[in-house]
Protein backbone atom coordinates (compact mmCIF):
# COMPACT_ATOMS: atom_id res chain seq x y z
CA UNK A 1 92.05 8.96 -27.80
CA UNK A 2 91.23 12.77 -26.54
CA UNK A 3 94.38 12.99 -25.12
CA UNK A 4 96.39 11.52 -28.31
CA UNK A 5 94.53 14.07 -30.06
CA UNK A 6 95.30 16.66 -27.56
CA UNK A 7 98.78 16.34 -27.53
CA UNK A 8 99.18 16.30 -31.59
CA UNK A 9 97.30 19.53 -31.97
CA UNK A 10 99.54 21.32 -28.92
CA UNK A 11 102.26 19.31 -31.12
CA UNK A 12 101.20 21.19 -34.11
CA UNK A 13 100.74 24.84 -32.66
CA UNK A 14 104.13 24.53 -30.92
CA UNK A 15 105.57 24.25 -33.98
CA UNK A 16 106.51 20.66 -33.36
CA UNK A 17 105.19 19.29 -36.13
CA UNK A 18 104.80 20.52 -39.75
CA UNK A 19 100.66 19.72 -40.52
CA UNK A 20 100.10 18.29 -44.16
CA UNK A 21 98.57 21.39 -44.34
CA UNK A 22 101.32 24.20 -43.52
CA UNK A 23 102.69 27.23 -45.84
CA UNK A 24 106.09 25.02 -46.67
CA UNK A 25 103.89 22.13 -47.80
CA UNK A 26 102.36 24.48 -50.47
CA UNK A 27 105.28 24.32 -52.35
CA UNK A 28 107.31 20.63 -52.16
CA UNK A 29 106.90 19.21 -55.22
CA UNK A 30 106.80 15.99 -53.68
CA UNK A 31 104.20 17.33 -51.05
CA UNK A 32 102.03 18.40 -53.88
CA UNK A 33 102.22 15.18 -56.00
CA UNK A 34 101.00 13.27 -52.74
CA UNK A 35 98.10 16.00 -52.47
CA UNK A 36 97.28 16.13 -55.86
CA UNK A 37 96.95 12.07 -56.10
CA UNK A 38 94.84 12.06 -53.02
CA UNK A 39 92.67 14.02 -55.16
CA UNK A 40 92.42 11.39 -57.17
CA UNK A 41 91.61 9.04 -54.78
CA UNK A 42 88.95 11.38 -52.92
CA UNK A 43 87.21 11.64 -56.34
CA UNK A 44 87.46 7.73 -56.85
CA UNK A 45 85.78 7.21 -53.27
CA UNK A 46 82.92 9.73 -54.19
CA UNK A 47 82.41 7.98 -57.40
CA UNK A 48 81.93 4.52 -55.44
CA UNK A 49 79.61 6.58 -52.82
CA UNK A 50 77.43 8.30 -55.70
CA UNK A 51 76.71 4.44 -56.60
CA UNK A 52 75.73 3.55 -53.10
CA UNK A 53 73.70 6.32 -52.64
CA UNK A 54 71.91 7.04 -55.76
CA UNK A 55 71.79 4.11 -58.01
CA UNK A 56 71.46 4.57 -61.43
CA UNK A 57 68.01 4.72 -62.83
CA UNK A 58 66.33 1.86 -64.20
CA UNK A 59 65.19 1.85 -67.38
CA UNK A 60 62.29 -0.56 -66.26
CA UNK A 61 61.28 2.61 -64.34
CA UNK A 62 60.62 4.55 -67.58
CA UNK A 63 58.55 4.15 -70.67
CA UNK A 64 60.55 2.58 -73.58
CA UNK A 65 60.95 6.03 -75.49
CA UNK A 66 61.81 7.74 -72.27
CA UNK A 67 64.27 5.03 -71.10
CA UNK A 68 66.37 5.31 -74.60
CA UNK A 69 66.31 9.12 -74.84
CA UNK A 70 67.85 8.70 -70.82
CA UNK A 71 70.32 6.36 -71.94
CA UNK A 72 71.28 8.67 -75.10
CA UNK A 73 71.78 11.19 -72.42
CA UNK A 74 73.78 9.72 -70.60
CA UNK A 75 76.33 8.72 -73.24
CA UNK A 76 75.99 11.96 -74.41
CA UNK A 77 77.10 13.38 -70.64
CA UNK A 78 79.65 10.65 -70.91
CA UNK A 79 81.10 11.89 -74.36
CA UNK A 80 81.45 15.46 -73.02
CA UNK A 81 83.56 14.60 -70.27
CA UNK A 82 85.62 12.57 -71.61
CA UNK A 83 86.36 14.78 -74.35
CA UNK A 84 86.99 17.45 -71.87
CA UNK A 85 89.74 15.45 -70.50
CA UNK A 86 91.32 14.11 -73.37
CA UNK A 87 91.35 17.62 -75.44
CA UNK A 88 92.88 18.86 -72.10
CA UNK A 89 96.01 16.65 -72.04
CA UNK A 90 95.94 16.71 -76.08
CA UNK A 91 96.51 20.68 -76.08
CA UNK A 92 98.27 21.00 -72.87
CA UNK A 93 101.28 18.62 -74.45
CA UNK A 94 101.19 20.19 -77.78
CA UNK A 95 99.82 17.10 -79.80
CA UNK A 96 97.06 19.70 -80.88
CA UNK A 97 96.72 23.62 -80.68
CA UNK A 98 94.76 26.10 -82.31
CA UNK A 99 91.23 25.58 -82.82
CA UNK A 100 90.73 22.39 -81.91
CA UNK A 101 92.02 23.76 -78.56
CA UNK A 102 89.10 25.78 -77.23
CA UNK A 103 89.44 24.73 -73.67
CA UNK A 104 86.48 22.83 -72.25
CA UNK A 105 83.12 22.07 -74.14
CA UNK A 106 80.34 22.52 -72.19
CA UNK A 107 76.82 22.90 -73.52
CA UNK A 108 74.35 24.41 -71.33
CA UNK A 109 72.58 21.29 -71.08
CA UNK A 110 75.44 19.31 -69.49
CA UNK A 111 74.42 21.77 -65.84
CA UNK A 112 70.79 20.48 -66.49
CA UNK A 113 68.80 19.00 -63.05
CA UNK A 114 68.42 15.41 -62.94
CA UNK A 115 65.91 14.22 -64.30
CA UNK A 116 65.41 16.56 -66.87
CA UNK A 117 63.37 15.23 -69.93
CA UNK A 118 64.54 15.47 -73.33
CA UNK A 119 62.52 15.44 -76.77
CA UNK A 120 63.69 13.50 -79.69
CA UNK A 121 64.47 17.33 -81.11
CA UNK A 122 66.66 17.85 -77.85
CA UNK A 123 68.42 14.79 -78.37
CA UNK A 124 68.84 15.21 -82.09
CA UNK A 125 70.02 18.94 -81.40
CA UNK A 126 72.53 17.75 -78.44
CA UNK A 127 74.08 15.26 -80.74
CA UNK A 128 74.72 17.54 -83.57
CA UNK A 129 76.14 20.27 -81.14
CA UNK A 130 78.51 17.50 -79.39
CA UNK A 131 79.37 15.93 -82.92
CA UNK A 132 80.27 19.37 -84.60
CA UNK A 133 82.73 20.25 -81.38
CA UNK A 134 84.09 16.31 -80.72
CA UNK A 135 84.60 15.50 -84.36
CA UNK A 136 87.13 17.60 -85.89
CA UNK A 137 88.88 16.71 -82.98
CA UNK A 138 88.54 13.18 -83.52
CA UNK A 139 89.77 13.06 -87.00
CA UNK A 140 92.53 15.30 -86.28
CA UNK A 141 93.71 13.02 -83.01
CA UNK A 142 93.13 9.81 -85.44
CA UNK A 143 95.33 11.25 -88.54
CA UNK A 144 98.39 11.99 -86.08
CA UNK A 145 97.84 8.65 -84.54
CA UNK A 146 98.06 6.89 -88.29
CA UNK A 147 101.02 9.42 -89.27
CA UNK A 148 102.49 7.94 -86.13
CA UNK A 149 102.22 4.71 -87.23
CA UNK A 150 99.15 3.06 -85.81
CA UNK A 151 97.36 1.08 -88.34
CA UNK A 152 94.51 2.71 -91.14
CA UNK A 153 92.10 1.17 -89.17
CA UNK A 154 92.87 2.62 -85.78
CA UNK A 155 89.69 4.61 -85.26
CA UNK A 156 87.66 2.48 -86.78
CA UNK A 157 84.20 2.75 -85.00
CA UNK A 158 82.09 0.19 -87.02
């Protein structure tokens, strides 16, 4: 195995062999679609090790009122990101632009340390921050959807 190894690096600094890794690789196209869908994958793998390693809290481990405000959290973390990614391919093809294209949202307490505790008041003020930024773009994404011809009731949340 050492010397397999061996003779791939003396491969590679002979010039040999191009490494994944080289100055001409920077710029292939298809060299840079392969990298940038391993990134993909690498980011898929950590989210199946964050679940092995730190499990999601239980709500049995908190009080009731703790355990919903956690959960409200979460969702609330959850919304964010989501939005952050879908406003991100919205404005980068041009389905939206100007205001409701502000780059990404990110409240100061989405960088909070786990296990941070939240009042109702920090919950209630989270929400209304999130719902003021998310909304507009919401209804704006819905109405082009309808104009495109998805039905009246395509965002329909209740």
């Amino acid at each position: 195995m050492i010397r397999i190894l061996a003779v791939a690096l003396g491969a590679v600094f002979l010039g040999l062999v191009t490494p994944a890794w080289s100055a001409d690789a920077d710029t292939d196209p298809n060299n840079l679609s392969i990298e940038a869908g391993r990134l993909g994958v690498m980011m898929g793998q950590s989210a199946d090790a964050l679940k092995r390693l730190a499990p999601a809290l239980k709500n049995d481990d908190l009080g009731e009122a703790d355990a919903l405000r956690s959960h409200t959290f979460q969702d609330l973390v959850g919304a964010v990101l989501r939005y952050n990614l879908v406003s991100f391919q919205a404005c980068r093809r041009g389905v939206l632009n100007g205001d409701l294209c502000q780059g990404p949202f990110l409240p100061k307490w989405l960088s909070e340390p786990t296990g941070t505790m939240h009042t109702d008041a920090d919950i209630a003020a989270m929400v209304d921050e999130t719902t003021g930024r998310l909304m507009p773009f919401w209804d704006a994404m819905c109405a082009r959807a309808i104009k495109s011809g998805a039905d009246k009731d395509f965002c329909a949340i209740e």
